[in-house]
PDB file of N, CA and C in Angstrom:
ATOM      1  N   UNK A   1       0.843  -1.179   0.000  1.00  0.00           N
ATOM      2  CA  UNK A   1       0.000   0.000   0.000  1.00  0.00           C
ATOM      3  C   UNK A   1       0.888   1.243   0.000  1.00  0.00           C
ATOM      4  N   UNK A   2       0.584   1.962  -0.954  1.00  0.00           N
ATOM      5  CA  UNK A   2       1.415   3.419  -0.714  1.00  0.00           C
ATOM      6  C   UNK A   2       0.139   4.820  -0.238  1.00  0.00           C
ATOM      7  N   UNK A   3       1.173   5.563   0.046  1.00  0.00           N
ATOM      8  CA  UNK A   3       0.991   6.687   0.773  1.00  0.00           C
ATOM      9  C   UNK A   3       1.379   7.593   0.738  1.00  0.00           C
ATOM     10  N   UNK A   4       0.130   9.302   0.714  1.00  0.00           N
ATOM     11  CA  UNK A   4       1.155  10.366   0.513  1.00  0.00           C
ATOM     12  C   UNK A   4       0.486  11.359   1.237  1.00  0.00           C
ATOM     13  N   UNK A   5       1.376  12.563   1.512  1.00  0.00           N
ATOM     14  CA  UNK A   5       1.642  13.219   2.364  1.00  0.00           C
ATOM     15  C   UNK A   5       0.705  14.521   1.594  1.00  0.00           C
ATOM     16  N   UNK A   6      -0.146  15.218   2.624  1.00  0.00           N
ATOM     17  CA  UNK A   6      -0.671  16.009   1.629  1.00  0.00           C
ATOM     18  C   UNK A   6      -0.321  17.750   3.042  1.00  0.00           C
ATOM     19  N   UNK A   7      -0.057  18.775   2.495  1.00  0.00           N
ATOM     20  CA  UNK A   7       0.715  20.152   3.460  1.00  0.00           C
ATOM     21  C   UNK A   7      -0.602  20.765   3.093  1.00  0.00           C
ATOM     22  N   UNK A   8      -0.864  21.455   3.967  1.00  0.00           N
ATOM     23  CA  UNK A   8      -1.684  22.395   3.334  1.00  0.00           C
ATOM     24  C   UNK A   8      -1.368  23.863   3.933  1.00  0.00           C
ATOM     25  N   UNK A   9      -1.370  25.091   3.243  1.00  0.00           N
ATOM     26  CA  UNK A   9      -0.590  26.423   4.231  1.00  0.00           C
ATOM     27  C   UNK A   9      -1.834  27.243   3.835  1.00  0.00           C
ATOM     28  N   UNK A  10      -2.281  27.948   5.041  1.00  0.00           N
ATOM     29  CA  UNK A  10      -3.517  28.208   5.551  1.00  0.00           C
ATOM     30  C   UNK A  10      -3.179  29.495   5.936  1.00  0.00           C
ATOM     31  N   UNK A  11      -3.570  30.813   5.660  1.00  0.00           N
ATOM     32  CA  UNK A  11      -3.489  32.126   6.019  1.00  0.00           C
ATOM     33  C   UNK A  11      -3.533  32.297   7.497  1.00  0.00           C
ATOM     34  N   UNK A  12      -3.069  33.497   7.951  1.00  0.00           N
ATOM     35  CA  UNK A  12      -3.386  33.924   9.534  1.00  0.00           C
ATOM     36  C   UNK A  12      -4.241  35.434   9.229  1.00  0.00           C
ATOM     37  N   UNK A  13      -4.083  35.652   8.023  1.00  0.00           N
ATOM     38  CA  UNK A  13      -4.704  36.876   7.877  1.00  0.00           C
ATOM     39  C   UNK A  13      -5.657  37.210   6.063  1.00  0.00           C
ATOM     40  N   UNK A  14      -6.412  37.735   6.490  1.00  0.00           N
ATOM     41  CA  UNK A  14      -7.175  37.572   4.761  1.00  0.00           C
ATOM     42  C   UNK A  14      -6.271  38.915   3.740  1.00  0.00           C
ATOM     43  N   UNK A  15      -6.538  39.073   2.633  1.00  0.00           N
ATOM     44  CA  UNK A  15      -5.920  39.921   1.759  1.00  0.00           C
ATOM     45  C   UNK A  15      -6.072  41.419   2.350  1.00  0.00           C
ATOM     46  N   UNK A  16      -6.975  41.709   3.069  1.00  0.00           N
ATOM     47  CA  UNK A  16      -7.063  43.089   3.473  1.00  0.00           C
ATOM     48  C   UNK A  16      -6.397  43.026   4.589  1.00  0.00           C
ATOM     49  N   UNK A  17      -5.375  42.481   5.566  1.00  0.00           N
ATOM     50  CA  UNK A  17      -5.169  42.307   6.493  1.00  0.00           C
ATOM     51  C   UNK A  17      -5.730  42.220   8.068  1.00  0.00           C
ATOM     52  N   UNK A  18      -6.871  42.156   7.988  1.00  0.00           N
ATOM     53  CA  UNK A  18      -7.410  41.665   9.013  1.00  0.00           C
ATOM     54  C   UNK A  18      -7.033  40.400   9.457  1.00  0.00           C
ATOM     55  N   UNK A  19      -7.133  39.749  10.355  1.00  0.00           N
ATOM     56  CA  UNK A  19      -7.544  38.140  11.532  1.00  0.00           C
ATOM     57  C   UNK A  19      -8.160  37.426  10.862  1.00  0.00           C
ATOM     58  N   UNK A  20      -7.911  36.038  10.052  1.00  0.00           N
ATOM     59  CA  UNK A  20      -9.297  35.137   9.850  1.00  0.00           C
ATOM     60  C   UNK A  20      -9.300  34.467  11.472  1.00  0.00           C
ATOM     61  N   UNK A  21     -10.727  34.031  11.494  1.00  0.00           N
ATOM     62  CA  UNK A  21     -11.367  33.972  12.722  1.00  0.00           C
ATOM     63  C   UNK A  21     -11.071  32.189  13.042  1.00  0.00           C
ATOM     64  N   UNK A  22     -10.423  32.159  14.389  1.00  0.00           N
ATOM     65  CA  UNK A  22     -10.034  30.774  14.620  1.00  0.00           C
ATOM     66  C   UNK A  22     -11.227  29.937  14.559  1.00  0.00           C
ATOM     67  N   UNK A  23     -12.114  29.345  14.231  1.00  0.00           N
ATOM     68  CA  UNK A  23     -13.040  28.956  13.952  1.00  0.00           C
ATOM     69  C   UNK A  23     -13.229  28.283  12.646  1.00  0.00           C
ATOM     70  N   UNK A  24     -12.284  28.925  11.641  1.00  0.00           N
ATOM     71  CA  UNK A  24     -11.968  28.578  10.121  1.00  0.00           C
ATOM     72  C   UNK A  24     -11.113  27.524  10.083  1.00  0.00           C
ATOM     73  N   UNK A  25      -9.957  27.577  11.033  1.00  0.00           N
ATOM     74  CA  UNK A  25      -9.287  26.337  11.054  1.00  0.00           C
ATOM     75  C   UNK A  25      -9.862  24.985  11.776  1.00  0.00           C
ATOM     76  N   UNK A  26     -10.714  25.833  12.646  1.00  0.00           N
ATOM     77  CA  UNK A  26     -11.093  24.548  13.760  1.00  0.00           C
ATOM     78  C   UNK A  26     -12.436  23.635  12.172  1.00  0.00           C
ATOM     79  N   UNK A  27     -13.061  24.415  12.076  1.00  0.00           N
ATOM     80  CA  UNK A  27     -13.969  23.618  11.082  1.00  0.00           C
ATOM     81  C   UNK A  27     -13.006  22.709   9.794  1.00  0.00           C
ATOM     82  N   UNK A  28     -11.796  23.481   9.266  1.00  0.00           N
ATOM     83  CA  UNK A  28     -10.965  22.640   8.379  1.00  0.00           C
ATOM     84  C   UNK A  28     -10.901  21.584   8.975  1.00  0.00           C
ATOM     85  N   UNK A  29      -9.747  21.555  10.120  1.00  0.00           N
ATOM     86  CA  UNK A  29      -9.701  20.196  10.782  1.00  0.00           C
ATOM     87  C   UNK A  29     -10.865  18.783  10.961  1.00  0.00           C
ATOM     88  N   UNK A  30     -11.570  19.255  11.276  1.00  0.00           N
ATOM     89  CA  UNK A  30     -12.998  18.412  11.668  1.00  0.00           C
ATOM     90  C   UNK A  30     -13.474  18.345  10.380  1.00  0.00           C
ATOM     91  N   UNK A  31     -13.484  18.983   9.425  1.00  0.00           N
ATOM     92  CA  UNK A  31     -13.543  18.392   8.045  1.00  0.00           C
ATOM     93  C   UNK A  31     -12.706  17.138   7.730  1.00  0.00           C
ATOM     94  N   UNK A  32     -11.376  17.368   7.452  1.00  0.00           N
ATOM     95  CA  UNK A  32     -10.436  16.716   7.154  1.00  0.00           C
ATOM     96  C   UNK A  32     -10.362  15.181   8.548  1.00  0.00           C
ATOM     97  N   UNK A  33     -10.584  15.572   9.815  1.00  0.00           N
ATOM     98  CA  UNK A  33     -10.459  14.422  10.577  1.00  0.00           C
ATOM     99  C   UNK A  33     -12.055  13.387  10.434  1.00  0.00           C
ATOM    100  N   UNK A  34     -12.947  13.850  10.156  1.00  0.00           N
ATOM    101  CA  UNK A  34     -13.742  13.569   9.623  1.00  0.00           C
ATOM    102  C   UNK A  34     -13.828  12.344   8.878  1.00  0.00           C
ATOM    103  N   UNK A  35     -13.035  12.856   7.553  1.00  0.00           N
ATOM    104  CA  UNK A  35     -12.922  11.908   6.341  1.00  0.00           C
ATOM    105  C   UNK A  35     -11.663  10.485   6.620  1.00  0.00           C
ATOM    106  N   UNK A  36     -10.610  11.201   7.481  1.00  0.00           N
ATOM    107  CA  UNK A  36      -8.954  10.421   7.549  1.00  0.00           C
ATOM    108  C   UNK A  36      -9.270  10.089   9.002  1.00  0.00           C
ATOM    109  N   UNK A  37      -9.936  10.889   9.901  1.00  0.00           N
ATOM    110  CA  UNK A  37      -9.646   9.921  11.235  1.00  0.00           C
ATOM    111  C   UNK A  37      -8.345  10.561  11.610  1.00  0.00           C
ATOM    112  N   UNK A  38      -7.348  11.362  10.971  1.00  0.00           N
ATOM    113  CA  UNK A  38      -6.381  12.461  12.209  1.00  0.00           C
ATOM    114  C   UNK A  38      -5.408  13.428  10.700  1.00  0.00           C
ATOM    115  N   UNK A  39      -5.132  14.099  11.591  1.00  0.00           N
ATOM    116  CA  UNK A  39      -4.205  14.957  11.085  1.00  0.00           C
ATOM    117  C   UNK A  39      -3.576  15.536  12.090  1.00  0.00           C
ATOM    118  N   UNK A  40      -2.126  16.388  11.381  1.00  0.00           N
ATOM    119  CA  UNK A  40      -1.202  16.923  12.710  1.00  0.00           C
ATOM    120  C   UNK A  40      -1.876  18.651  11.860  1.00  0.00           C
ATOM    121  N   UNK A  41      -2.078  19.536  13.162  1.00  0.00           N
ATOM    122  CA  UNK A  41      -1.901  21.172  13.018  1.00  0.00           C
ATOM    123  C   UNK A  41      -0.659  21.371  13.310  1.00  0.00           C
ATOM    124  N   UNK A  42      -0.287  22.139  12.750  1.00  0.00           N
ATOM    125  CA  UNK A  42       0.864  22.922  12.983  1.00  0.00           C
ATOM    126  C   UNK A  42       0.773  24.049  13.019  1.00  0.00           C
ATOM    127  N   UNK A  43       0.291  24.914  14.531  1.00  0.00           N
ATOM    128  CA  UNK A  43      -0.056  26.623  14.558  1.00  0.00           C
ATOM    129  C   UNK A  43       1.606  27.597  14.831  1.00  0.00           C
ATOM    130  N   UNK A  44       2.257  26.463  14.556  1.00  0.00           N
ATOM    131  CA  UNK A  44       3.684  27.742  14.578  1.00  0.00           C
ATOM    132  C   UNK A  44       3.255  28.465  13.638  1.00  0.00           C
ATOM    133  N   UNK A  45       3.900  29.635  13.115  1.00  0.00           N
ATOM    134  CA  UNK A  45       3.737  30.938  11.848  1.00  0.00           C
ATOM    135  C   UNK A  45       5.027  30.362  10.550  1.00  0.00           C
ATOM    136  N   UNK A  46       4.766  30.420   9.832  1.00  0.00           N
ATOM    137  CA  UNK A  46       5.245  29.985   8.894  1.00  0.00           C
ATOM    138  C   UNK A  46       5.865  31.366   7.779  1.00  0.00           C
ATOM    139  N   UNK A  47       6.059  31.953   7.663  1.00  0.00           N
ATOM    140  CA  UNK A  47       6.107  33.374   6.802  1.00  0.00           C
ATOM    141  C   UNK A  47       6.635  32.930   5.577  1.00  0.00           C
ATOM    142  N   UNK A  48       5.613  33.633   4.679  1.00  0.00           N
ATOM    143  CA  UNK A  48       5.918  33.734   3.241  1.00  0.00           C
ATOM    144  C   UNK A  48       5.818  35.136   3.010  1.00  0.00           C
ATOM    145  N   UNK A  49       6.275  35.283   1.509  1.00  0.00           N
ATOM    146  CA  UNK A  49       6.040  36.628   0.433  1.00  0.00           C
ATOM    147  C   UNK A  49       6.199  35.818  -0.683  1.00  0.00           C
ATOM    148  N   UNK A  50       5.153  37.039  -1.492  1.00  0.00           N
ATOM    149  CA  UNK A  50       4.398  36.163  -2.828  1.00  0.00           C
ATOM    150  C   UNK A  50       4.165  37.679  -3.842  1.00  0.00           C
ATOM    151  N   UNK A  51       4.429  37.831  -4.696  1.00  0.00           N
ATOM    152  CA  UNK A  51       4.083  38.949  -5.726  1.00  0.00           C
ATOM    153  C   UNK A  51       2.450  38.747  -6.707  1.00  0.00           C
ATOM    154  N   UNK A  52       1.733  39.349  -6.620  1.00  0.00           N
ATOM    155  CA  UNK A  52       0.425  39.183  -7.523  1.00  0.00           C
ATOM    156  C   UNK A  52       0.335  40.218  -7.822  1.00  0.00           C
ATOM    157  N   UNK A  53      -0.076  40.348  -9.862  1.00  0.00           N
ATOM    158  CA  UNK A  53       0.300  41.299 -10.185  1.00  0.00           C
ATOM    159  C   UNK A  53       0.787  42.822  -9.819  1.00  0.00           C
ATOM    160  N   UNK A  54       2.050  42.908  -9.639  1.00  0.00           N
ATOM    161  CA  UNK A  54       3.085  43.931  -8.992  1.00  0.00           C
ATOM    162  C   UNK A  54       3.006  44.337  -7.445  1.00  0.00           C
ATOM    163  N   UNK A  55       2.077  42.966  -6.891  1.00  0.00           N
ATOM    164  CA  UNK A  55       1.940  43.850  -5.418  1.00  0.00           C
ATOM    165  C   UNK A  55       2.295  42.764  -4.680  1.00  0.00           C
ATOM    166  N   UNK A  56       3.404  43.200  -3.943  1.00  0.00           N
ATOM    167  CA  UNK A  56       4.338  42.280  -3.187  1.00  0.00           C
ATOM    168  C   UNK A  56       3.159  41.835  -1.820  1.00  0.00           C
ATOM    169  N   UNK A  57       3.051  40.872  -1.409  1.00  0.00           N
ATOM    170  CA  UNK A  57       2.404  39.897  -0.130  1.00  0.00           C
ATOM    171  C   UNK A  57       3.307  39.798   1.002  1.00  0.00           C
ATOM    172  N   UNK A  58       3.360  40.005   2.025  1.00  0.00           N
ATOM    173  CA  UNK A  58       4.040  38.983   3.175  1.00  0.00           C
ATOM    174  C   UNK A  58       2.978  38.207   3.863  1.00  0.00           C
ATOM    175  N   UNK A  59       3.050  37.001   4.228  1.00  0.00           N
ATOM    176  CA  UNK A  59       1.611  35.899   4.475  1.00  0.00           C
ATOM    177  C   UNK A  59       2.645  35.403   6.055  1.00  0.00           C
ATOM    178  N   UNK A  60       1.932  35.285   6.933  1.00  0.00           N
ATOM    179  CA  UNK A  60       1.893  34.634   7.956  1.00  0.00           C
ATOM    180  C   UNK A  60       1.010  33.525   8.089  1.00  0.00           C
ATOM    181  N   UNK A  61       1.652  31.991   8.012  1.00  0.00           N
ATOM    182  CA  UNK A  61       0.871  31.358   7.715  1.00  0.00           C
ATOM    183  C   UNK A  61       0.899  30.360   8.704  1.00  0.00           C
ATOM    184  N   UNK A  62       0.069  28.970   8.640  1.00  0.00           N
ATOM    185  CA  UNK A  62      -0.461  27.670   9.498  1.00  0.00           C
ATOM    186  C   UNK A  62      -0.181  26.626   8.404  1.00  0.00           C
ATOM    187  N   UNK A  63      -0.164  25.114   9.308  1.00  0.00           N
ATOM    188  CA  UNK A  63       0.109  24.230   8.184  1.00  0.00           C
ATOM    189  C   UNK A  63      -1.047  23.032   8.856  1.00  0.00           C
ATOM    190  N   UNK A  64      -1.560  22.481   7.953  1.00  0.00           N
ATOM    191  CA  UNK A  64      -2.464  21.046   8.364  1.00  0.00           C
ATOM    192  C   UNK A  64      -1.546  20.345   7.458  1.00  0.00           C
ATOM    193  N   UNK A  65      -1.532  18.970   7.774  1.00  0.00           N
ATOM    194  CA  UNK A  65      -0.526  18.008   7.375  1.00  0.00           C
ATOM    195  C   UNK A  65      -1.257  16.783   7.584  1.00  0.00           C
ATOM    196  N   UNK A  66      -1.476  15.618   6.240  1.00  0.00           N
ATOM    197  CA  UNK A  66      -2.362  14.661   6.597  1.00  0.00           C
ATOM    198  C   UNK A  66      -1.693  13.602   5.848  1.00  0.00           C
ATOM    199  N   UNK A  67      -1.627  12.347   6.064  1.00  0.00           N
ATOM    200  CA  UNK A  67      -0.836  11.225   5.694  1.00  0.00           C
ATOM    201  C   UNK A  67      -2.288  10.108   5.233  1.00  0.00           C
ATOM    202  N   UNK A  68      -2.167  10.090   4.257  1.00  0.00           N
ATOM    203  CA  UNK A  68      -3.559   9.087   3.604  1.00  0.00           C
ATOM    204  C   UNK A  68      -3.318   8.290   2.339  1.00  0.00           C
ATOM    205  N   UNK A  69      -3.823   6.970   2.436  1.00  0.00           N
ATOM    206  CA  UNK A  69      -3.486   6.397   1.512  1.00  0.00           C
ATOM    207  C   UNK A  69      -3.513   6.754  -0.015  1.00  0.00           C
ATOM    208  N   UNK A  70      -2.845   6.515  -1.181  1.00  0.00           N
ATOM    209  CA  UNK A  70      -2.434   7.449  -2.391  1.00  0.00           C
ATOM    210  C   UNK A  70      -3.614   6.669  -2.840  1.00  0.00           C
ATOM    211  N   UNK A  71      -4.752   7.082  -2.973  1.00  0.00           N
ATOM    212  CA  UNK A  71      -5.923   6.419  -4.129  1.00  0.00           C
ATOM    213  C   UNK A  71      -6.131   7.756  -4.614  1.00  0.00           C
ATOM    214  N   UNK A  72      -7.350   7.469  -5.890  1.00  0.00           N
ATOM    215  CA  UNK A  72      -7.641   9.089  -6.533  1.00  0.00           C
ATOM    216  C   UNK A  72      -8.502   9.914  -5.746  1.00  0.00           C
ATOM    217  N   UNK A  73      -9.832   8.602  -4.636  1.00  0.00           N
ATOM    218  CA  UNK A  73     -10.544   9.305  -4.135  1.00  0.00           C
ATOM    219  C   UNK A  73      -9.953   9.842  -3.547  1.00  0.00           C
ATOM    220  N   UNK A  74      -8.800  10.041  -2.788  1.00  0.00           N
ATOM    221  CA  UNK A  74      -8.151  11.110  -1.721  1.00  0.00           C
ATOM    222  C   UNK A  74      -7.723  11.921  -2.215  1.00  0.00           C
ATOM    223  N   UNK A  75      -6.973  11.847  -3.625  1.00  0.00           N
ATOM    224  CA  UNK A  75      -6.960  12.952  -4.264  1.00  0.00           C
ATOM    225  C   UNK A  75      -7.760  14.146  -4.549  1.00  0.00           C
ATOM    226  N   UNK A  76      -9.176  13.504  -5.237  1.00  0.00           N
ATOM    227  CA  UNK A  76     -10.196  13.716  -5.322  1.00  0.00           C
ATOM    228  C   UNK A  76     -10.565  15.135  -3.896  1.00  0.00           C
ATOM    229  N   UNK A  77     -10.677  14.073  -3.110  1.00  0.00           N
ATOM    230  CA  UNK A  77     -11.250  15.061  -1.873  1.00  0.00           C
ATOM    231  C   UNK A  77     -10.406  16.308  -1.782  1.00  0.00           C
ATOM    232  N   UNK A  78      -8.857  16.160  -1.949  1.00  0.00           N
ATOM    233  CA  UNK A  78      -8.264  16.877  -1.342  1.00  0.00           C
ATOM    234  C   UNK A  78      -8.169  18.308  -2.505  1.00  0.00           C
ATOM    235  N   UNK A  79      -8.397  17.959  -3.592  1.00  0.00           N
ATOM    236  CA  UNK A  79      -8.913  18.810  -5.041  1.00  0.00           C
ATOM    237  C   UNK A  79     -10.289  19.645  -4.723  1.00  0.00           C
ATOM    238  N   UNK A  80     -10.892  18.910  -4.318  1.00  0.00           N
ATOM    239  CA  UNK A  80     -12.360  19.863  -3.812  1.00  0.00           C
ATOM    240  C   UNK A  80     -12.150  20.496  -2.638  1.00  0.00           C
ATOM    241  N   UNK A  81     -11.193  20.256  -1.688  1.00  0.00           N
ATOM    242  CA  UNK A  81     -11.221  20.604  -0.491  1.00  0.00           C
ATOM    243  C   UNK A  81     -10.601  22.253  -0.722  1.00  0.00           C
ATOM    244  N   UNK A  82      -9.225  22.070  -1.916  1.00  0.00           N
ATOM    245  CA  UNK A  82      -8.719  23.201  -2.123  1.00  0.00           C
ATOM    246  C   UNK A  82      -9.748  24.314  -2.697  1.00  0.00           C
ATOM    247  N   UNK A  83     -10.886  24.335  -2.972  1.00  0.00           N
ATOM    248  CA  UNK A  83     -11.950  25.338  -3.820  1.00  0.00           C
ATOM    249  C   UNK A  83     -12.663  25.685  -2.479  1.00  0.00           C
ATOM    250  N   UNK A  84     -12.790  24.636  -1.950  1.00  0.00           N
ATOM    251  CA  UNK A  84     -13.563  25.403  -0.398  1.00  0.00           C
ATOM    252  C   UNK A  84     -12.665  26.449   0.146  1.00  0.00           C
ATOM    253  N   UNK A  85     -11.390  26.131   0.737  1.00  0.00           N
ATOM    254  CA  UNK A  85     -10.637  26.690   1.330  1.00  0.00           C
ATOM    255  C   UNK A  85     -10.236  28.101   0.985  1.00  0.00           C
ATOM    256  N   UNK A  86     -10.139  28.262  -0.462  1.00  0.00           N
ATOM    257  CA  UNK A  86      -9.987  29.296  -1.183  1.00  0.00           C
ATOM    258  C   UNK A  86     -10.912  30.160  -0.486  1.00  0.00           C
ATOM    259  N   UNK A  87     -12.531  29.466  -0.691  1.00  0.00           N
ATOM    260  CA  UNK A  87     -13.436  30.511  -0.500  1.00  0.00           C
ATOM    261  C   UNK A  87     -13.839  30.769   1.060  1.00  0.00           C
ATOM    262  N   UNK A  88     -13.132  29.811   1.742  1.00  0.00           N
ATOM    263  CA  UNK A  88     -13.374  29.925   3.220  1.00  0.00           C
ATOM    264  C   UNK A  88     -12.564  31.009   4.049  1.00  0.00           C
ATOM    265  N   UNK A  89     -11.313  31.093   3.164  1.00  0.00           N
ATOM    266  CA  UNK A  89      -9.826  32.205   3.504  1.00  0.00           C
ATOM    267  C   UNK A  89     -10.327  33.079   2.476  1.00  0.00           C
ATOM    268  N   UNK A  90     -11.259  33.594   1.925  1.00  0.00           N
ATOM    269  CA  UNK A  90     -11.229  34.329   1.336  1.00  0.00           C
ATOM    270  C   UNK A  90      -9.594  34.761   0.276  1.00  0.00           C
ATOM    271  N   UNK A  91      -9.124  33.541  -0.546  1.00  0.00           N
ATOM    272  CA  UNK A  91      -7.856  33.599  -1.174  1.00  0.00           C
ATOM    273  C   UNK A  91      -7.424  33.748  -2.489  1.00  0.00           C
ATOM    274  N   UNK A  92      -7.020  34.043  -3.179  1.00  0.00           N
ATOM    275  CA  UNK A  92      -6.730  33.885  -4.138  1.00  0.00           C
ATOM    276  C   UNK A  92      -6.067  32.498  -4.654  1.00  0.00           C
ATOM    277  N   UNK A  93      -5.452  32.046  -3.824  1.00  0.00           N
ATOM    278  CA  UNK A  93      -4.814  30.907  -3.614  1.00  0.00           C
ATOM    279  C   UNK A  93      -4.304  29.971  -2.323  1.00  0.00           C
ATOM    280  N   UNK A  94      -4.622  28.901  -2.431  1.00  0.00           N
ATOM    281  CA  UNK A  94      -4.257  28.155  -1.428  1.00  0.00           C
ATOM    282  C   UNK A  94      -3.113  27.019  -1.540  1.00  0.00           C
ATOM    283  N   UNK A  95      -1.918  27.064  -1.096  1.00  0.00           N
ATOM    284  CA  UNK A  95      -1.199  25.931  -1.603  1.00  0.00           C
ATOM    285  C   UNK A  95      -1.519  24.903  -0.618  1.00  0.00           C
ATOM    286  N   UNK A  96      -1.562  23.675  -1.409  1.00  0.00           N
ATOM    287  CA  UNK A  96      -1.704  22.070  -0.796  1.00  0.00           C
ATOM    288  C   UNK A  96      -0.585  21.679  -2.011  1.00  0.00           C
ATOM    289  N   UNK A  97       0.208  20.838  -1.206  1.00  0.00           N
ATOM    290  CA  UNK A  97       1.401  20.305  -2.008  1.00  0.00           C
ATOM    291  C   UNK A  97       1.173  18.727  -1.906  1.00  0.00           C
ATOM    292  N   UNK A  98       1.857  17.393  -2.300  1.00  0.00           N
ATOM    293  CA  UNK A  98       1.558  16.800  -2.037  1.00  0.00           C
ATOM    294  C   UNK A  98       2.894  15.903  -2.408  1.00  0.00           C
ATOM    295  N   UNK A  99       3.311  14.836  -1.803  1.00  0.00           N
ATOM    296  CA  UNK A  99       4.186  13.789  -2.229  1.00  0.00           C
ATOM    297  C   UNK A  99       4.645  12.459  -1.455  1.00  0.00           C
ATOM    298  N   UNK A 100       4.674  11.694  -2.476  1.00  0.00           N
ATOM    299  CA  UNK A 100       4.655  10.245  -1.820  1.00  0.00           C
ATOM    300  C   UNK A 100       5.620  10.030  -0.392  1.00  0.00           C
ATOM    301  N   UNK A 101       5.139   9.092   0.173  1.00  0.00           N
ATOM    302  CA  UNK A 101       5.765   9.263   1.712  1.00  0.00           C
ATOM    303  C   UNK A 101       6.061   7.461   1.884  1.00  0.00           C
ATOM    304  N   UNK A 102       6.821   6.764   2.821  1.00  0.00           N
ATOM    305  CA  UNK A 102       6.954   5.395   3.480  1.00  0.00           C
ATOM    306  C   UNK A 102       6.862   5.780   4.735  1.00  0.00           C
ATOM    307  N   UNK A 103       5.932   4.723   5.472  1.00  0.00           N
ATOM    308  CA  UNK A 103       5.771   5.108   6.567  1.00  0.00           C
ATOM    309  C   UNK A 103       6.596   3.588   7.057  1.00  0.00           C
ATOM    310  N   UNK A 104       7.401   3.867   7.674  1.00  0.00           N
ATOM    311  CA  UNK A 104       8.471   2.893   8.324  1.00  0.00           C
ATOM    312  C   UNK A 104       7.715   1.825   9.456  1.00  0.00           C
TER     313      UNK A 104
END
């Protein structure tokens, strides 16, 4: 059976710089534990910068991190999950990365 690792980096703040409201992550999670049965949060801050057309970003960000078996339906989910999220962070973009993992 293989397995892959799916990141997901989650705003601390929406494009106008305000707070998204802790409540956004707590519902991600319980989404996602939901379907897999666990995931790790990771609320350290993560900092990025990102350019969209000519206007430089600095992002303070969160990470959910979920280890699930490599079928398409997980793919699947995790493809729809990214269109929610977008519209849940109010984002332009959300990165979810993804790559095969051995779990020892």
């Amino acid at each position: 059976m293989s397995f892959r690792r799916y990141e997901i980096t989650l705003p601390t703040r929406y494009n106008d710089g305000s707070s998204v409201e802790p409540g956004k992550y707590l519902a991600t999670r319980r989404e996602i534990a939901a379907r897999f049965g666990a995931l790790t949060f990771l609320p350290q801050p993560v900092h990025g910068e990102w350019v969209h057309q000519q206007a430089r970003y600095e992002d303070v960000n969160l990470r959910i991190v979920v280890d699930v078996e490599d079928t398409p339906e997980n793919t699947e989910f995790f493809v729809k999950l990214k269109q929610t999220l977008k519209q849940r962070f109010q984002q332009l973009e959300v990165w979810i990365v993804s790559y095969e993992i051995r779990i020892v």
